[in-house]
PDB file of N, CA and C in Angstrom:
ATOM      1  N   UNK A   1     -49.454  -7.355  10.797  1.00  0.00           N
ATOM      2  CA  UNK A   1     -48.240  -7.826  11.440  1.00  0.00           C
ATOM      3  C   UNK A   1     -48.567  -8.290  12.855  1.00  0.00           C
ATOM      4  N   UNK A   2     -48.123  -9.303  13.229  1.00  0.00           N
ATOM      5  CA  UNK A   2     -48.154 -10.242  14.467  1.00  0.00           C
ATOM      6  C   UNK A   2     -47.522  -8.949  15.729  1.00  0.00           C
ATOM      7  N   UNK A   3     -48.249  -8.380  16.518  1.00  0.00           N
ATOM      8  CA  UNK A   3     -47.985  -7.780  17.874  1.00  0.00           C
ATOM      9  C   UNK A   3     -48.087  -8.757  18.514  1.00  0.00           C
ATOM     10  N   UNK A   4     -47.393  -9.503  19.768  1.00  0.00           N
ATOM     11  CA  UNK A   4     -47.585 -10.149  21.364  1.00  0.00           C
ATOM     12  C   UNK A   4     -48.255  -9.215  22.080  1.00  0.00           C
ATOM     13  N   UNK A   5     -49.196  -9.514  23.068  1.00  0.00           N
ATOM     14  CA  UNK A   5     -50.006  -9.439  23.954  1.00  0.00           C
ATOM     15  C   UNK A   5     -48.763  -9.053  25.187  1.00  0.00           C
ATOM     16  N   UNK A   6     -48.752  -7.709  25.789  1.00  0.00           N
ATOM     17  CA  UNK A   6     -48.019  -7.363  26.430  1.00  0.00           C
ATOM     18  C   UNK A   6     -48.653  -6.871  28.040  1.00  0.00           C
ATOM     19  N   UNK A   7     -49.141  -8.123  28.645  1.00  0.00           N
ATOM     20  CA  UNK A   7     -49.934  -7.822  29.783  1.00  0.00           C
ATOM     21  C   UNK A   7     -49.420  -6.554  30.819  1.00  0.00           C
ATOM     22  N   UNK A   8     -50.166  -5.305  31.373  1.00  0.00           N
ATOM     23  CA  UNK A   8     -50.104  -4.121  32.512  1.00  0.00           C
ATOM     24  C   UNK A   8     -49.113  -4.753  33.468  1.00  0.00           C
ATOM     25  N   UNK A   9     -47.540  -3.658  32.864  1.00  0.00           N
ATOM     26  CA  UNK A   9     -46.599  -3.998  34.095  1.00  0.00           C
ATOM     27  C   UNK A   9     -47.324  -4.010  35.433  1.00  0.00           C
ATOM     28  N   UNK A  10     -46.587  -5.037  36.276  1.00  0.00           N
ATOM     29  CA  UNK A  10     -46.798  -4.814  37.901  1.00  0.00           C
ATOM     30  C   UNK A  10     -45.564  -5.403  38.521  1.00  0.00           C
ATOM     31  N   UNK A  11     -44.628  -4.889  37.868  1.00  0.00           N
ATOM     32  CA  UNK A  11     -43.365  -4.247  38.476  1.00  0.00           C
ATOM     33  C   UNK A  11     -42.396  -5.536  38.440  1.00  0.00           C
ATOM     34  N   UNK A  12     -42.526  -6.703  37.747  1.00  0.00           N
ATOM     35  CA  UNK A  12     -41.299  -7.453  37.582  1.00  0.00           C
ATOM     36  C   UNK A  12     -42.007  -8.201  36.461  1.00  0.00           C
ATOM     37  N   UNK A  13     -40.911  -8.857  35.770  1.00  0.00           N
ATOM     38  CA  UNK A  13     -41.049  -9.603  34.677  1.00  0.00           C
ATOM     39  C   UNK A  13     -40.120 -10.554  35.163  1.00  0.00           C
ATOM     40  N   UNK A  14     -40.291 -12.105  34.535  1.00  0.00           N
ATOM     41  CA  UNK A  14     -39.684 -13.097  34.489  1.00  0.00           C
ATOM     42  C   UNK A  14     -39.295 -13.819  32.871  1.00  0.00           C
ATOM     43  N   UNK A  15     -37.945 -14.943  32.964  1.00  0.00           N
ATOM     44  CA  UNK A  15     -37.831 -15.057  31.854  1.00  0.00           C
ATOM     45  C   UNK A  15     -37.975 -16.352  31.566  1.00  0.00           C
ATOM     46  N   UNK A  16     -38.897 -16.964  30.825  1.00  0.00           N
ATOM     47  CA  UNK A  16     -39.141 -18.195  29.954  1.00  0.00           C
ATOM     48  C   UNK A  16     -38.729 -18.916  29.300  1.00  0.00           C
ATOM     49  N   UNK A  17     -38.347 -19.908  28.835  1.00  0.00           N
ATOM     50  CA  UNK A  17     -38.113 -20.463  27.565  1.00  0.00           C
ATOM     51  C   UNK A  17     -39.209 -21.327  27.108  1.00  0.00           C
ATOM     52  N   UNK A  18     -39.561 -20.714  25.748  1.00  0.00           N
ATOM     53  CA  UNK A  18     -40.956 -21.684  25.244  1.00  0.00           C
ATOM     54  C   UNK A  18     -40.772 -22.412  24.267  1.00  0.00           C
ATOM     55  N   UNK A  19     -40.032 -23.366  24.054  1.00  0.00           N
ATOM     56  CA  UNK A  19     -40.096 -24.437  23.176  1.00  0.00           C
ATOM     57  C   UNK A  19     -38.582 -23.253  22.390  1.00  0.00           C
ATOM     58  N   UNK A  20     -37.600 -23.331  23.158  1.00  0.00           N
ATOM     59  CA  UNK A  20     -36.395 -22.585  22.623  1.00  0.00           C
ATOM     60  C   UNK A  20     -36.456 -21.177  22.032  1.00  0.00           C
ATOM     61  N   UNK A  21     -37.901 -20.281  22.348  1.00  0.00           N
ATOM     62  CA  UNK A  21     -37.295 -19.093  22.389  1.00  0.00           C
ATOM     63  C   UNK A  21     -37.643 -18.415  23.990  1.00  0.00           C
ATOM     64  N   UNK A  22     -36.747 -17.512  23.851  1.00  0.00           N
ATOM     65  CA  UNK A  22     -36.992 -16.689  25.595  1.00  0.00           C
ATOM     66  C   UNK A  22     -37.734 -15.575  25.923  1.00  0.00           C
ATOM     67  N   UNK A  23     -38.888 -15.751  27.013  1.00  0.00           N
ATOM     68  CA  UNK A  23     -39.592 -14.929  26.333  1.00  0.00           C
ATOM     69  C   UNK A  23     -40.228 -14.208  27.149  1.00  0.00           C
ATOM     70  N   UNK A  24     -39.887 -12.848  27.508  1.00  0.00           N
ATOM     71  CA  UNK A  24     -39.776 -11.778  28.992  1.00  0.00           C
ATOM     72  C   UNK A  24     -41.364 -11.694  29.244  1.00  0.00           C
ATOM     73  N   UNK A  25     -41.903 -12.124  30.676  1.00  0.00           N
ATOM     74  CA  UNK A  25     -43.686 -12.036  30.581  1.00  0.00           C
ATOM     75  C   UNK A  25     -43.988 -11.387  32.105  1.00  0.00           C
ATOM     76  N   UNK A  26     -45.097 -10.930  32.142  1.00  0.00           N
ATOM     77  CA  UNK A  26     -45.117 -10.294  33.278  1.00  0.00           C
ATOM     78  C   UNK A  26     -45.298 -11.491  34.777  1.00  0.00           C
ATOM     79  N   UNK A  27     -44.652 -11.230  35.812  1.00  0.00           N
ATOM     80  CA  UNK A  27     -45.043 -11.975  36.946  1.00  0.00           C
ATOM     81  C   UNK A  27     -46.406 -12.300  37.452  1.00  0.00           C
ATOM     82  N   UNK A  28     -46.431 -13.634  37.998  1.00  0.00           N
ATOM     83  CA  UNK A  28     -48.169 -13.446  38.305  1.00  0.00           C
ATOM     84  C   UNK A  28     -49.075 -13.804  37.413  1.00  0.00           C
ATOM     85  N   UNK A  29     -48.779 -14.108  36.130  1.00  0.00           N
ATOM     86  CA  UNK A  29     -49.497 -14.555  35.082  1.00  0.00           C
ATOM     87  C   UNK A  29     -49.413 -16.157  34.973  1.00  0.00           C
ATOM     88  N   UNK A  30     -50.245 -16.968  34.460  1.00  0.00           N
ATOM     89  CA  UNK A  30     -50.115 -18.091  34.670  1.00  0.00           C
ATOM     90  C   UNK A  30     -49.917 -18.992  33.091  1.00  0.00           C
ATOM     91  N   UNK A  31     -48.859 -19.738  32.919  1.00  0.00           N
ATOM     92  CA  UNK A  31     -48.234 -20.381  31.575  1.00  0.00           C
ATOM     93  C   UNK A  31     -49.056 -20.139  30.160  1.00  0.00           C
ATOM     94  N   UNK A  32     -50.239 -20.537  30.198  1.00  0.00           N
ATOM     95  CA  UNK A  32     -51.294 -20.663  29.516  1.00  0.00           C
ATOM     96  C   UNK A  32     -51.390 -18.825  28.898  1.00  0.00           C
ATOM     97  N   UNK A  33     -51.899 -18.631  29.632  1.00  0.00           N
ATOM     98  CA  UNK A  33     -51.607 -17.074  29.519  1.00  0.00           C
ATOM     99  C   UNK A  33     -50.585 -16.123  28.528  1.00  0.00           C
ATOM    100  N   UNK A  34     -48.716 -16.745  29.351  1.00  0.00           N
ATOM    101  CA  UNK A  34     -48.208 -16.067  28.907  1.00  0.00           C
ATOM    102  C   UNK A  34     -47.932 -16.850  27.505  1.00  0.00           C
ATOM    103  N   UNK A  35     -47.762 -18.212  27.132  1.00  0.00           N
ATOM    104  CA  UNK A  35     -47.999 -18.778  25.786  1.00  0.00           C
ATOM    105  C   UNK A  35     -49.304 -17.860  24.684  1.00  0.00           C
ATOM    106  N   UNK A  36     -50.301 -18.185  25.035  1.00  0.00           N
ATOM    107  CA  UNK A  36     -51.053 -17.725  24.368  1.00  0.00           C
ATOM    108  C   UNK A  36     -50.765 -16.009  24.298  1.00  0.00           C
ATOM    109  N   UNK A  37     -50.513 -15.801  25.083  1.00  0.00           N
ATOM    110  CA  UNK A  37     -50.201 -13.977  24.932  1.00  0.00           C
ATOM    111  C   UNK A  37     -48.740 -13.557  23.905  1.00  0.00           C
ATOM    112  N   UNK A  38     -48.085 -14.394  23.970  1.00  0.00           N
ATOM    113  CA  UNK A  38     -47.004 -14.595  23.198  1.00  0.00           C
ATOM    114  C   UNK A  38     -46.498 -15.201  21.880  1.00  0.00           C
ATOM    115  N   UNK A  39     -47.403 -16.505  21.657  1.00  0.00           N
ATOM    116  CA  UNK A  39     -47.114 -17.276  20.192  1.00  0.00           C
ATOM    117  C   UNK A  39     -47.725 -17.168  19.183  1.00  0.00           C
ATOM    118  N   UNK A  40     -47.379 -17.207  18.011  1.00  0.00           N
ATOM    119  CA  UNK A  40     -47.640 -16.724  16.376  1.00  0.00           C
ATOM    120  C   UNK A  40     -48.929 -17.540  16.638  1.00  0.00           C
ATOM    121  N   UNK A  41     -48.517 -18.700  16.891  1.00  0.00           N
ATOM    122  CA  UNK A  41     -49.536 -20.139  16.643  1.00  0.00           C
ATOM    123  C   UNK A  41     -50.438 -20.270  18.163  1.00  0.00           C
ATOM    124  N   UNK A  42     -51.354 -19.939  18.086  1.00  0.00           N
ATOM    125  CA  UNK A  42     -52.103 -19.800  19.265  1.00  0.00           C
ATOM    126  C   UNK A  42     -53.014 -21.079  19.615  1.00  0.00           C
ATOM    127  N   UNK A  43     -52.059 -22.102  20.159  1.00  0.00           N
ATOM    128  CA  UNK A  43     -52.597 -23.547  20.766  1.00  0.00           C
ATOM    129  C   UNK A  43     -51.459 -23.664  21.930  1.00  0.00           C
ATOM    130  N   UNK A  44     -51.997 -24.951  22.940  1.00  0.00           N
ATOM    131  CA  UNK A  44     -51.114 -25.284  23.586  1.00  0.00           C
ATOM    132  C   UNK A  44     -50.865 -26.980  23.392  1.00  0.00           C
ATOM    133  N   UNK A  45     -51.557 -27.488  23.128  1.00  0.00           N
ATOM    134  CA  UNK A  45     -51.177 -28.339  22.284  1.00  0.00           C
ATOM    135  C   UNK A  45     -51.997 -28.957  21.313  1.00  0.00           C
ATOM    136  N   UNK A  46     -51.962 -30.474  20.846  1.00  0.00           N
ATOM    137  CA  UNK A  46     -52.689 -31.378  19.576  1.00  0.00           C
ATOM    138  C   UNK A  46     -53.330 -32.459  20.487  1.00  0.00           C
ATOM    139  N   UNK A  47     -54.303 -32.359  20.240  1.00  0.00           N
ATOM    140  CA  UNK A  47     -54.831 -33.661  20.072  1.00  0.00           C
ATOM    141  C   UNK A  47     -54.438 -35.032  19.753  1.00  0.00           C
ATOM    142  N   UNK A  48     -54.615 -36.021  21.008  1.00  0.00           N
ATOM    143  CA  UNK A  48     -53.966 -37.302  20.786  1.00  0.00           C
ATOM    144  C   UNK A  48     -54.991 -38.274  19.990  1.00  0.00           C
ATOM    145  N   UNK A  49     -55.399 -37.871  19.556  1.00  0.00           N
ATOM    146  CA  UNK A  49     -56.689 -38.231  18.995  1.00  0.00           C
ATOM    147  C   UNK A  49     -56.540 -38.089  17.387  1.00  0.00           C
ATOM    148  N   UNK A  50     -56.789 -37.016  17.026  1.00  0.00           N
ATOM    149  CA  UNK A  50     -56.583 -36.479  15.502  1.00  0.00           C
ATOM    150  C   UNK A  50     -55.839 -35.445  15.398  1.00  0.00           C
ATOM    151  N   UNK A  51     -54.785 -35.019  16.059  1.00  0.00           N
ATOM    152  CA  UNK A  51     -53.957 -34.123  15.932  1.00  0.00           C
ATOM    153  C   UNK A  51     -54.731 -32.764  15.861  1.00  0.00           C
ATOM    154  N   UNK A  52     -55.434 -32.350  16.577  1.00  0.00           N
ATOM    155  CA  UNK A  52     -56.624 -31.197  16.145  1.00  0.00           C
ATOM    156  C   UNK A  52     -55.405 -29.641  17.098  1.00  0.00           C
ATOM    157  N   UNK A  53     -55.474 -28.867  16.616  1.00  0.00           N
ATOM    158  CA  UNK A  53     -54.790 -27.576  17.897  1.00  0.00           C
ATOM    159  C   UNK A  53     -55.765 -27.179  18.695  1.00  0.00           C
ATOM    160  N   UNK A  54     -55.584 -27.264  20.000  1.00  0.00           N
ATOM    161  CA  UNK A  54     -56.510 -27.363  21.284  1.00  0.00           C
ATOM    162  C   UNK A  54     -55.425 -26.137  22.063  1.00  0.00           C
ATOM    163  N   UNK A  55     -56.572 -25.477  22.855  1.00  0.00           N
ATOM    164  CA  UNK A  55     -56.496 -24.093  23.416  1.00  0.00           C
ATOM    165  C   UNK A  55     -57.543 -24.134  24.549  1.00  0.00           C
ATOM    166  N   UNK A  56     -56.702 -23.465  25.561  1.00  0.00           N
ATOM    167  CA  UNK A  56     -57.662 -23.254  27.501  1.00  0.00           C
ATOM    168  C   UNK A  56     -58.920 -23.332  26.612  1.00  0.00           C
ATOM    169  N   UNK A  57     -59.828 -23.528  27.366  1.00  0.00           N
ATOM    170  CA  UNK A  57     -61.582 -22.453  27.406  1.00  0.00           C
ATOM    171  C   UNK A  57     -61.815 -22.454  28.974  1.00  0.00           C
ATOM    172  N   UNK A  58     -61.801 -22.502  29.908  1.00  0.00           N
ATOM    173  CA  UNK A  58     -61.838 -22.218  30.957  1.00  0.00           C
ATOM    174  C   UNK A  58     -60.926 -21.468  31.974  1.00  0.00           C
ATOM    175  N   UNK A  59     -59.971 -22.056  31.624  1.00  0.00           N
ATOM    176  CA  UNK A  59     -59.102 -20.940  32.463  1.00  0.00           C
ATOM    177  C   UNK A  59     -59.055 -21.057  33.927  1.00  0.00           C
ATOM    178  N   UNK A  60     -59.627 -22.330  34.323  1.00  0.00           N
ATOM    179  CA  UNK A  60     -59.791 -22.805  35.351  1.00  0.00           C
ATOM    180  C   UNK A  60     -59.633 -24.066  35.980  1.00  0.00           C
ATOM    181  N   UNK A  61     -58.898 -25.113  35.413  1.00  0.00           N
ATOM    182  CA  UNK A  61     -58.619 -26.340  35.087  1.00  0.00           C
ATOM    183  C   UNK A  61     -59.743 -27.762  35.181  1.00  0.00           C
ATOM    184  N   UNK A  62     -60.510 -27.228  34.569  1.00  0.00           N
ATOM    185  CA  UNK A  62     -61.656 -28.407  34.214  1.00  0.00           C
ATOM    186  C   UNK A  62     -61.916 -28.950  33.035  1.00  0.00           C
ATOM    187  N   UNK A  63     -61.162 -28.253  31.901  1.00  0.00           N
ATOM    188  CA  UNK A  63     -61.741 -28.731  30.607  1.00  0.00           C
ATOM    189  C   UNK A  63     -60.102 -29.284  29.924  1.00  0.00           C
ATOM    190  N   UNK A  64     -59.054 -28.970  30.679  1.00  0.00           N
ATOM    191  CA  UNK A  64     -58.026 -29.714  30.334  1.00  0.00           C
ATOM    192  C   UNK A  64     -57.328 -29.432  29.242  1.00  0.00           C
ATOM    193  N   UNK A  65     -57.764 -28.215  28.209  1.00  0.00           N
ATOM    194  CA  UNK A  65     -57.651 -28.270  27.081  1.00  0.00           C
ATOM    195  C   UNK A  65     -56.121 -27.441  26.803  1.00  0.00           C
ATOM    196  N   UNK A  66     -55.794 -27.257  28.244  1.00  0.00           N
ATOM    197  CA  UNK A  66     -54.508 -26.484  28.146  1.00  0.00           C
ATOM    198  C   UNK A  66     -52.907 -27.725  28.780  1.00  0.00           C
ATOM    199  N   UNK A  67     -53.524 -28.576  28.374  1.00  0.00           N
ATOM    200  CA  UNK A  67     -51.806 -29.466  28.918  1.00  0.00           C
ATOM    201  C   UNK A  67     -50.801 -29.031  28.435  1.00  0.00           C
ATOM    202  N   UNK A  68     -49.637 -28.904  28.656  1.00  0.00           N
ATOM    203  CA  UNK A  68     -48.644 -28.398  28.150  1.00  0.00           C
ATOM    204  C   UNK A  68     -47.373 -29.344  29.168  1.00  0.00           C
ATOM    205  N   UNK A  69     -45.986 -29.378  28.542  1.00  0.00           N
ATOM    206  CA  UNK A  69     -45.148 -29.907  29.525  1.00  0.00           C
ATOM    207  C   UNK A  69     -44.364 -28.768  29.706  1.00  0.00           C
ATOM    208  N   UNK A  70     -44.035 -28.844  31.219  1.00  0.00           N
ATOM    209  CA  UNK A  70     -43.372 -28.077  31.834  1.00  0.00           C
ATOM    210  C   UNK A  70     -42.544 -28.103  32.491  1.00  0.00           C
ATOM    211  N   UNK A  71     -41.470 -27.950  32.429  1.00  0.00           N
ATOM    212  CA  UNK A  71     -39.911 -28.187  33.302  1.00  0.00           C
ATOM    213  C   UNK A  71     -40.074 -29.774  32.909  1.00  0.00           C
ATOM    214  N   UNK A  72     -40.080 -30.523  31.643  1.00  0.00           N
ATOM    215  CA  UNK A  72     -39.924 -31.496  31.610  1.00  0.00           C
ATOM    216  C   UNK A  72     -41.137 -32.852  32.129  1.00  0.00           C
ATOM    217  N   UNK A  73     -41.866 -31.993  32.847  1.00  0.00           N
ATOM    218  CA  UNK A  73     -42.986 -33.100  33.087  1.00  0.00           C
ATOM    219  C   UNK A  73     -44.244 -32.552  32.029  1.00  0.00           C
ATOM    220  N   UNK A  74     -44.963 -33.491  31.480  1.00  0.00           N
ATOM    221  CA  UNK A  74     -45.725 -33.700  29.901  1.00  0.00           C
ATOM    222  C   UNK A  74     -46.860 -33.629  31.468  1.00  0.00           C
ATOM    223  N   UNK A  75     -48.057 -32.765  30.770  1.00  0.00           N
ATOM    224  CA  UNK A  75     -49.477 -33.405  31.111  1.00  0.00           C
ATOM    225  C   UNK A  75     -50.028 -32.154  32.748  1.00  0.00           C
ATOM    226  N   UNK A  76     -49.164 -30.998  32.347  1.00  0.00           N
ATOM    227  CA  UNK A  76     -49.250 -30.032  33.526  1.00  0.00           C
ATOM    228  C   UNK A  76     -50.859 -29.144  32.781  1.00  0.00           C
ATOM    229  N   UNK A  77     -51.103 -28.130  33.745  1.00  0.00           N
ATOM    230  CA  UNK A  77     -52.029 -27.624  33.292  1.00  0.00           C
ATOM    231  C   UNK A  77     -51.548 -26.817  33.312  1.00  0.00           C
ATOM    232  N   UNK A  78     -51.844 -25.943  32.086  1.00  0.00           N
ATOM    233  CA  UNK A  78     -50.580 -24.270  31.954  1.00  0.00           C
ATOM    234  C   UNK A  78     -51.603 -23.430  32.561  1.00  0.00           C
ATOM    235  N   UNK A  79     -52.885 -23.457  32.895  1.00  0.00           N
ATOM    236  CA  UNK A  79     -53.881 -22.190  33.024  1.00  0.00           C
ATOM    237  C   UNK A  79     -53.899 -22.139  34.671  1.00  0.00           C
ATOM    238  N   UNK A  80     -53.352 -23.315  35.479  1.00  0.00           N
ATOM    239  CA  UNK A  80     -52.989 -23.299  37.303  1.00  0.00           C
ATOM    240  C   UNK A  80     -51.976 -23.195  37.337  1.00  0.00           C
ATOM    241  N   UNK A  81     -50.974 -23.045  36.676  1.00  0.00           N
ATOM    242  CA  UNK A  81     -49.397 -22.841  37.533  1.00  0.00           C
ATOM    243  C   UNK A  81     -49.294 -21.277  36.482  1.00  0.00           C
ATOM    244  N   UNK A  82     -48.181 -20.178  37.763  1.00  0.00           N
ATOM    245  CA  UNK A  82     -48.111 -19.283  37.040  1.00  0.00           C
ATOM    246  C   UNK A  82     -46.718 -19.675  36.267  1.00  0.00           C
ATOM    247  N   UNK A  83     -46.381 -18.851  36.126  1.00  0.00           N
ATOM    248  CA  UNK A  83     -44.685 -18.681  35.065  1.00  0.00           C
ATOM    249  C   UNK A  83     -43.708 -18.513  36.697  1.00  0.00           C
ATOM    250  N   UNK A  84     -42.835 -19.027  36.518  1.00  0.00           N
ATOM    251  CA  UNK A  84     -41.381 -18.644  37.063  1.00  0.00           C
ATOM    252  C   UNK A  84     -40.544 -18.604  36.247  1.00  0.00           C
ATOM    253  N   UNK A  85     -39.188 -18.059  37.099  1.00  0.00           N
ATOM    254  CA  UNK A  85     -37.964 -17.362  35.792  1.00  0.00           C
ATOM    255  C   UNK A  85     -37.197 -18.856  35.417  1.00  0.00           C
ATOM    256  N   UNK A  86     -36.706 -18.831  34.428  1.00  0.00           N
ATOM    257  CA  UNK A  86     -36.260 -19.885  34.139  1.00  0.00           C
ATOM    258  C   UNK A  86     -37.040 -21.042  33.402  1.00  0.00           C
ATOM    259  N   UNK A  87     -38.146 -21.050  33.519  1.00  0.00           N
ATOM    260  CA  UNK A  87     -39.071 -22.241  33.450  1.00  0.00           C
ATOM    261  C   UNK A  87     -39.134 -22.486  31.525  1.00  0.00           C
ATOM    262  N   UNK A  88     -38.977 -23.779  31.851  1.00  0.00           N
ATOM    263  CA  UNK A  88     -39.096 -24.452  30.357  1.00  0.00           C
ATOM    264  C   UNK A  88     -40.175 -24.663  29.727  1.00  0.00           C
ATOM    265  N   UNK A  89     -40.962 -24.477  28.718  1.00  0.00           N
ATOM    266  CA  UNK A  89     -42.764 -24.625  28.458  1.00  0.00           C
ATOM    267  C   UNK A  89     -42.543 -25.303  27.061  1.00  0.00           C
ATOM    268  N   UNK A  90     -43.045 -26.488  26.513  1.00  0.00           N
ATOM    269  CA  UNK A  90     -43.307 -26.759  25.540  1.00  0.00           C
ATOM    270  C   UNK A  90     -44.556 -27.329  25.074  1.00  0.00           C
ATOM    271  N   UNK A  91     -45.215 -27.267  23.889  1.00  0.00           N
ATOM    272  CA  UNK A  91     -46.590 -27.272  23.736  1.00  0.00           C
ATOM    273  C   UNK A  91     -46.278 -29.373  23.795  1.00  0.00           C
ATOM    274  N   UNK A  92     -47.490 -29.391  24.356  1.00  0.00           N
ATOM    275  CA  UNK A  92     -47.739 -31.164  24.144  1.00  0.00           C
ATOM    276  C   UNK A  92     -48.072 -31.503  22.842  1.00  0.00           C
ATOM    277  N   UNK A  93     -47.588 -32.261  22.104  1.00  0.00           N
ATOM    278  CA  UNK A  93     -47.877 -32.985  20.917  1.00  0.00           C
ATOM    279  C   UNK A  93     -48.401 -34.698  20.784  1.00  0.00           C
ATOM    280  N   UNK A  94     -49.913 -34.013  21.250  1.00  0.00           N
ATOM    281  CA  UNK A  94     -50.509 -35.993  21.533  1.00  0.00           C
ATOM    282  C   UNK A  94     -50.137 -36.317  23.105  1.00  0.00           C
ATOM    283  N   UNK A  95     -50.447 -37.936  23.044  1.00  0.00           N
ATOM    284  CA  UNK A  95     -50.427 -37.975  24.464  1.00  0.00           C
ATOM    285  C   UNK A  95     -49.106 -39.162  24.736  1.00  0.00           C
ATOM    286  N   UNK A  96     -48.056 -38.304  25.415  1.00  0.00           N
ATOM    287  CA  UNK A  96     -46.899 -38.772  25.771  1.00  0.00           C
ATOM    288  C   UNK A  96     -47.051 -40.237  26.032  1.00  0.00           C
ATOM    289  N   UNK A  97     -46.039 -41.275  25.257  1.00  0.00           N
ATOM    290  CA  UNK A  97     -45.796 -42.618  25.673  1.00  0.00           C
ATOM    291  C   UNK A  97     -46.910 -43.135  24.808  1.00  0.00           C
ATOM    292  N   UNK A  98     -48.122 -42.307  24.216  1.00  0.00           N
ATOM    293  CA  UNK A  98     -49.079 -43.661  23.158  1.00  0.00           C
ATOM    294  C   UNK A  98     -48.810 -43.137  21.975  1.00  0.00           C
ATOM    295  N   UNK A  99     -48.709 -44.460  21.517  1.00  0.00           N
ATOM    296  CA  UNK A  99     -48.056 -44.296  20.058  1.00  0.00           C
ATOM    297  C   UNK A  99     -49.093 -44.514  19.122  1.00  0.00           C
ATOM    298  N   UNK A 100     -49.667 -43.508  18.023  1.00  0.00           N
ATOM    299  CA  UNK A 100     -50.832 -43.601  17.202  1.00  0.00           C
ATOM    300  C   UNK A 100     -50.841 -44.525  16.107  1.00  0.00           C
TER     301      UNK A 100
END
């Protein structure tokens, strides 16, 4: 059975919405993070290329592999911005505006 990844309280949580569900994560953690710590389906987005599911490997924003749109802007890096309350996250599907 599917457990979420429930990162060591440090004393506040914030609340998410990830592609329409809401989803309580600890503060201080950064998008990438709390997605992957949280979803059945563990990508952040597809490939504009061949539709492949692509996931961080760095964790440091050089390999890009974590775009995600956020509050409405497509093409953020989820593994440099942390979470704030409220914040909208949806996985990228391909690359916004090219049409395959």
């Amino acid at each position: 059975m599917f457990k979420p990844f429930k990162p060591p309280a440090n004393g506040k949580e914030v609340t998410i919405d990830f592609e329409g569900t809401l989803l309580e994560v600890s503060q201080n953690i950064t998008v990438a993070a709390a997605v992957l710590g949280h979803a059945k389906k563990n990508f952040t987005r597809l490939s504009n290329v061949n539709s492949e599911k692509r996931a961080p490997c760095c964790f440091m924003g050089i390999c890009h592999e974590c775009l995600m749109e956020i509050d409405g802007i497509p093409n953020q890096q989820a593994c440099l911005i942390e979470v704030r309350e409220g914040m909208k996250i949806k996985r990228q599907l391909g690359h916004p505006g090219v049409e395959k």
